[in-house]
Protein backbone atom coordinates (compact mmCIF):
# COMPACT_ATOMS: atom_id res chain seq x y z
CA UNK A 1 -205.50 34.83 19.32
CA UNK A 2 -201.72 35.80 18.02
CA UNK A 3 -198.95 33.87 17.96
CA UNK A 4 -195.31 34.88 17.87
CA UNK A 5 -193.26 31.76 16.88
CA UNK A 6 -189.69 31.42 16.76
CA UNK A 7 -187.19 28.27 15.12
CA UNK A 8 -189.52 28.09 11.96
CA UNK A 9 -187.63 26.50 9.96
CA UNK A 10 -186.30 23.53 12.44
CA UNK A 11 -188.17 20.38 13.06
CA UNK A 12 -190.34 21.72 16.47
CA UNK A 13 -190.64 24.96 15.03
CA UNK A 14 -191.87 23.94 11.51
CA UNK A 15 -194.59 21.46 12.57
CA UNK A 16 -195.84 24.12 15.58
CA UNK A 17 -196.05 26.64 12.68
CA UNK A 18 -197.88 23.99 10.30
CA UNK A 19 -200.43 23.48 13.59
CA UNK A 20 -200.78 26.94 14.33
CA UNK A 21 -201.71 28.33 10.62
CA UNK A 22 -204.99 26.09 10.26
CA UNK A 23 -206.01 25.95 13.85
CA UNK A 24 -209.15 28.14 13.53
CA UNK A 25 -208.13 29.52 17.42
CA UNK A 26 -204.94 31.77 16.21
CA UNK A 27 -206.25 34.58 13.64
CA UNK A 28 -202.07 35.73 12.99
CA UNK A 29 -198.78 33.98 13.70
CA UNK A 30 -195.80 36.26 13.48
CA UNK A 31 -192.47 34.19 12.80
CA UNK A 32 -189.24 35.59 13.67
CA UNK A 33 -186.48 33.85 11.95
CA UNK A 34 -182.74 34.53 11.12
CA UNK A 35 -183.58 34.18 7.45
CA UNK A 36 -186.99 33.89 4.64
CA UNK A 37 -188.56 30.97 5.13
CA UNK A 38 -187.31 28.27 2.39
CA UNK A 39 -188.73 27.04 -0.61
CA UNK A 40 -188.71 23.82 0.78
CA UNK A 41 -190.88 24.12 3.53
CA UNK A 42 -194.50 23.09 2.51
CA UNK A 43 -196.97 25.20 3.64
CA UNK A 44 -200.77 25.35 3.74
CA UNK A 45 -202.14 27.40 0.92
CA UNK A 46 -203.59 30.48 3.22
CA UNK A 47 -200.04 31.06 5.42
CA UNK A 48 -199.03 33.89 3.75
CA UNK A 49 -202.25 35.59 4.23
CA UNK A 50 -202.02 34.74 8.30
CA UNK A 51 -198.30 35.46 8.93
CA UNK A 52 -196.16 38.38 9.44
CA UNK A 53 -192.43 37.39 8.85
CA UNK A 54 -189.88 39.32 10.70
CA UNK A 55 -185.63 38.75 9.32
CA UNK A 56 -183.97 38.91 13.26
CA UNK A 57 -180.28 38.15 13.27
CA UNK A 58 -179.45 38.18 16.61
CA UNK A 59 -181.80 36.98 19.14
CA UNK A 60 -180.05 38.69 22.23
CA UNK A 61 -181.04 42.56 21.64
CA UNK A 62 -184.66 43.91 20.63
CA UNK A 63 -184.86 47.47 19.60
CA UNK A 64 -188.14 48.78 21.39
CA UNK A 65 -189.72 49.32 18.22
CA UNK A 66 -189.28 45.59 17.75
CA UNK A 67 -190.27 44.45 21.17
CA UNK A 68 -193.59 47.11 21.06
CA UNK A 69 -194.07 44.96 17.72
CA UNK A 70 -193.72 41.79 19.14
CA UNK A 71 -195.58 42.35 22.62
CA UNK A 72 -198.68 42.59 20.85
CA UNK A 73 -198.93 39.10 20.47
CA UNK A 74 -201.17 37.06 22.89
CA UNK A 75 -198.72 34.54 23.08
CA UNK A 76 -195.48 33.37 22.30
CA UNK A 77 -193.83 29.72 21.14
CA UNK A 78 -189.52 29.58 21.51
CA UNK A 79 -188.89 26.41 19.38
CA UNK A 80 -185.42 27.73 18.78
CA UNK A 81 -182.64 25.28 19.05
CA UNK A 82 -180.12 23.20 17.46
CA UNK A 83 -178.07 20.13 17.74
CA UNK A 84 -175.54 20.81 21.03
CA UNK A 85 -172.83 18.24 19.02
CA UNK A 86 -169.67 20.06 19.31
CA UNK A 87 -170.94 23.28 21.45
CA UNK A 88 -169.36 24.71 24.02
CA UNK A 89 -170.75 26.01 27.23
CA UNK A 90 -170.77 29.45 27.10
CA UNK A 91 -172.61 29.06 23.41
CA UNK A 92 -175.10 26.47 25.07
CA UNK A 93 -176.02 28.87 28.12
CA UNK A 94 -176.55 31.69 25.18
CA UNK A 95 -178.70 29.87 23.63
CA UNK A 96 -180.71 27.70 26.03
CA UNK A 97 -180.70 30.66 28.49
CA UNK A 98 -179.50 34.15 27.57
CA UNK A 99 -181.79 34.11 24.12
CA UNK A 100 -184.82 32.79 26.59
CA UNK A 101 -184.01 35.48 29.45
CA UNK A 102 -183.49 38.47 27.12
CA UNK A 103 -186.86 38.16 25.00
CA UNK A 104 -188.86 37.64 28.06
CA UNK A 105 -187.52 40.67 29.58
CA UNK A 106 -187.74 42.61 26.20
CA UNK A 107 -191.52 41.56 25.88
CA UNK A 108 -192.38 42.52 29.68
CA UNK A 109 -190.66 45.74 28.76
CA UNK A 110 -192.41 46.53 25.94
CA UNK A 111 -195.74 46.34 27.54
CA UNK A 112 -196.74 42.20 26.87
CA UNK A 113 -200.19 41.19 28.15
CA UNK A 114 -201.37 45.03 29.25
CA UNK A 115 -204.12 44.22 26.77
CA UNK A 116 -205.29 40.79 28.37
CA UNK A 117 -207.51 40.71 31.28
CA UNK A 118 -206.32 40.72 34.94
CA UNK A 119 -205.53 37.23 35.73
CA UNK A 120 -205.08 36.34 32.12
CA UNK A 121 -201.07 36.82 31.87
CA UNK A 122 -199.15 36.05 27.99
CA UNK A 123 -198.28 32.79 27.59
CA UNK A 124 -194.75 31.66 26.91
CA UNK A 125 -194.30 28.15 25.68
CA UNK A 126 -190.49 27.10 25.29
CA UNK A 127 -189.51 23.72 23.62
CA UNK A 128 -186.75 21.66 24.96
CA UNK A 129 -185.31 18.59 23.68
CA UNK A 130 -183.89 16.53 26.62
CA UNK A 131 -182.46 13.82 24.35
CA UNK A 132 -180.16 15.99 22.85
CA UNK A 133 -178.45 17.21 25.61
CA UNK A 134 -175.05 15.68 26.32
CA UNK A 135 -173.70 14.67 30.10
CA UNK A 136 -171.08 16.44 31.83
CA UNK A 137 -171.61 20.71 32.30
CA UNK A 138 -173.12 21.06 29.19
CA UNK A 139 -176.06 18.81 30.45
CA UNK A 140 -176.53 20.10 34.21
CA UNK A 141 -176.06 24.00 32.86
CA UNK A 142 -178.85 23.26 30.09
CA UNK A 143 -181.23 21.53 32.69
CA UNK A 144 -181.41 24.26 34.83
CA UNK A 145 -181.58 26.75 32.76
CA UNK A 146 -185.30 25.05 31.40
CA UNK A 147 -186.88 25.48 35.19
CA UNK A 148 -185.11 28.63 35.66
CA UNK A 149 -187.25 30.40 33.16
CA UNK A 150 -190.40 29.77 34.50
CA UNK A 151 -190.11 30.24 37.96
CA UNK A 152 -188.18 34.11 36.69
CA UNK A 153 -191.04 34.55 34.88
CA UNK A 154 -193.51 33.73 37.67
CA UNK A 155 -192.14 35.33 40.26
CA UNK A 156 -190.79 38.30 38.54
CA UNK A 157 -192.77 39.07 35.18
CA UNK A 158 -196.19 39.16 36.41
CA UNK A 159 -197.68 39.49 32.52
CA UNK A 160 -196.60 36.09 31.66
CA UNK A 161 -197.02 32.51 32.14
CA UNK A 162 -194.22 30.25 31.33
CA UNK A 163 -194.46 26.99 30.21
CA UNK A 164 -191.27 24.86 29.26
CA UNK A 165 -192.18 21.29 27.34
CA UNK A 166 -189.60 18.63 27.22
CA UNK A 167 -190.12 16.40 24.17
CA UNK A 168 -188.14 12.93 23.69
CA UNK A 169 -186.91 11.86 20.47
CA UNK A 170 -188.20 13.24 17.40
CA UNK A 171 -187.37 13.30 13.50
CA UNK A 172 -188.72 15.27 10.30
CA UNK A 173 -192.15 13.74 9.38
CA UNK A 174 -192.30 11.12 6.36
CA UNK A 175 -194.54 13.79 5.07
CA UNK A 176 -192.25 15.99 4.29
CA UNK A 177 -189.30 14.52 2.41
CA UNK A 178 -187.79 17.49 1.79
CA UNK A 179 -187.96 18.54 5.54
CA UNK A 180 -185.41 15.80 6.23
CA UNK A 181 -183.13 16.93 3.48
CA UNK A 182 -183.03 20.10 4.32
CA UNK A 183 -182.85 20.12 8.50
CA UNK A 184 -180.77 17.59 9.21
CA UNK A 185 -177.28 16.88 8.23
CA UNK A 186 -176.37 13.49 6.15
CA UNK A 187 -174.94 11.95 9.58
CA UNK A 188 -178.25 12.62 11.47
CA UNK A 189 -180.31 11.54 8.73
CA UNK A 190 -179.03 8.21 8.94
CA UNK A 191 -179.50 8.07 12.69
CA UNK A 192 -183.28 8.88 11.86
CA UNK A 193 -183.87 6.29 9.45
CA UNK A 194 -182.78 3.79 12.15
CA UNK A 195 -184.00 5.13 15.15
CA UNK A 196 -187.20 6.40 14.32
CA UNK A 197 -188.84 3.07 13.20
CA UNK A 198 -187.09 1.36 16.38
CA UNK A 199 -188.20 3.84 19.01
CA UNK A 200 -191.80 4.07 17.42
CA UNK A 201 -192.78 0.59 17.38
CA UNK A 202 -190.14 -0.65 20.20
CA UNK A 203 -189.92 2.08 22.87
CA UNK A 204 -192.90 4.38 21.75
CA UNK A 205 -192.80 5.95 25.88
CA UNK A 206 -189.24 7.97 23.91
CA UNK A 207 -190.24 8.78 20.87
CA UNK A 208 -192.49 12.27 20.01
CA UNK A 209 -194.73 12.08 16.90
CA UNK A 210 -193.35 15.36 15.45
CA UNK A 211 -196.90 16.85 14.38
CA UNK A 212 -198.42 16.03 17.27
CA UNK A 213 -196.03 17.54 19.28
CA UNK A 214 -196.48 20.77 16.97
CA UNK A 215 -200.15 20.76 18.20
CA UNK A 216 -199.31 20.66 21.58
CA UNK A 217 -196.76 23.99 20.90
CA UNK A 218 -199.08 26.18 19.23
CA UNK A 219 -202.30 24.61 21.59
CA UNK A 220 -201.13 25.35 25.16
CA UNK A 221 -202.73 28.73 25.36
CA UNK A 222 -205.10 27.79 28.50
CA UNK A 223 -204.72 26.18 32.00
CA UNK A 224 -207.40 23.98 30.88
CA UNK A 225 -205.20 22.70 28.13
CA UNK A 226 -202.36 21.58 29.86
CA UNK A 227 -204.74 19.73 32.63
CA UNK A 228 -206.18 17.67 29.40
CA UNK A 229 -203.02 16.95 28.11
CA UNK A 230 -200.49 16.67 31.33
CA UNK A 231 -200.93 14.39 34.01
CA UNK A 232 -199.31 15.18 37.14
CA UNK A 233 -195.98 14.13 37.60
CA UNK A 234 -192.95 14.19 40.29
CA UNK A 235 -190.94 17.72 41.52
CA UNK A 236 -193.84 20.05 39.97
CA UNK A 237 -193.51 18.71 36.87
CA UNK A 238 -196.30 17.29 34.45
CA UNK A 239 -196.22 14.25 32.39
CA UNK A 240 -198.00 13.69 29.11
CA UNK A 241 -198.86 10.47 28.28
CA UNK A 242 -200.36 10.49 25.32
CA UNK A 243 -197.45 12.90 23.76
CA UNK A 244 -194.38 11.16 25.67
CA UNK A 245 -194.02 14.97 26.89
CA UNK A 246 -192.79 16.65 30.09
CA UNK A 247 -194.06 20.05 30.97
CA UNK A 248 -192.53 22.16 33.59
CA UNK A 249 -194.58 25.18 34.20
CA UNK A 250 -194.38 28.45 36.40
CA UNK A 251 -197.66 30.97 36.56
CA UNK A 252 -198.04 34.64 38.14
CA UNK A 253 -200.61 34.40 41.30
């Protein structure tokens, strides 16, 4: 199986990519990011050799030469994102919806899945952090934006499945010192120090172990994964217990 990943260097994006490169299942992950990957990330020795890196700027438009590249991946990860301190709505909408809706459309356009089997649609995994959305517009307009996704894709891009996976708090892993440095600002990095030990050992049912939740990313690539690792939950939605992870799905069929 391929992989196209996006948000490599941020916190979802980096452990998903970590997960993907030594999980025997995925032969080739293709990363799209705005720049090289850093130095600073720490890699496993044989990523180079399993990766195709592709500089894209601007995540609204996709020349067809780029979306005929990118279609021939089996399945895709969106673990683009940022902090929404400070943004606007318009920017939010761009980034939580417009990026979402125009690479979905680009892929279906470009032929995604014709390769796959009838009933065997791409997968599209999306990563949402609901913690980090603030109240007021902001937080209603990037809500439904999440479910919108999948039930477009279902009902109107019959070569892919969506899958949207709402993670609760999560922070650089210890692992990775240089992670935290490097992906977080000096103001969040202090929030992470304290919250991270109090949520883990105090309210575990909020926090996200960050690897584990890059295992999930790069793992959901069959029905019979998300049954093992969602139980159901309320309004379509499925709860995962052992990740402290809410996944809102939409399928073709």
């Amino acid at each position: 199986m391929t992989l196209l990943l996006t948000g490599v260097t941020g916190v979802a994006g980096l452990a998903t990519y970590r997960a993907a490169v030594v999980d025997p299942a995925i032969t080739h992950v293709t990363v799209l990011p705005r720049r090289p990957i850093p130095s600073w990330a720490i890699l496993s020795p044989n990523t180079s050799t399993n990766t195709t890196t592709i500089i894209h700027n601007d995540f609204l438009p996709y020349p067809p030469d780029l979306a005929k590249q990118l279609a021939q991946n089996n399945e895709c990860v969106w673990a683009l994102g940022r902090s929404v301190a400070g943004m606007n709505e318009t920017d939010y909408t761009e980034m939580t919806y417009g990026y979402l809706l125009n690479v979905a459309t680009a892929l279906n356009d470009a032929g995604v899945g014709e390769n796959r089997g009838e009933g065997e649609p791409c997968k599209f995994v999306s990563s949402a952090r609901s913690m980090r959305i603030p109240p007021g517009r902001v937080r209603r307009c990037g809500q439904e934006s999440r479910y919108v996704l999948p039930r477009f894709l279902s009902r109107s891009i019959l070569s892919m499945k969506a899958r949207v996976v709402r993670s609760t708090y999560f922070s650089p892993p210890k692992e990775y010192p240089e992670d935290r440095k490097n992906q977080r600002p000096a103001w969040f990095r202090a929030i992470d120090i304290v919250m991270t030990p109090l949520l883990k050992n105090l309210i575990p049912s909020i926090y996200t172990p960050t690897e584990e939740l890059g295992k999930l990313l790069s793992s959901l690539r069959r029905d019979d994964d998300l049954r093992k690792t969602c139980s159901e939950g309320p309004d379509g939605r499925r709860v995962n217990v052992t990740f402290r992870t809410v996944c809102a799905y939409g399928h073709s069929g």
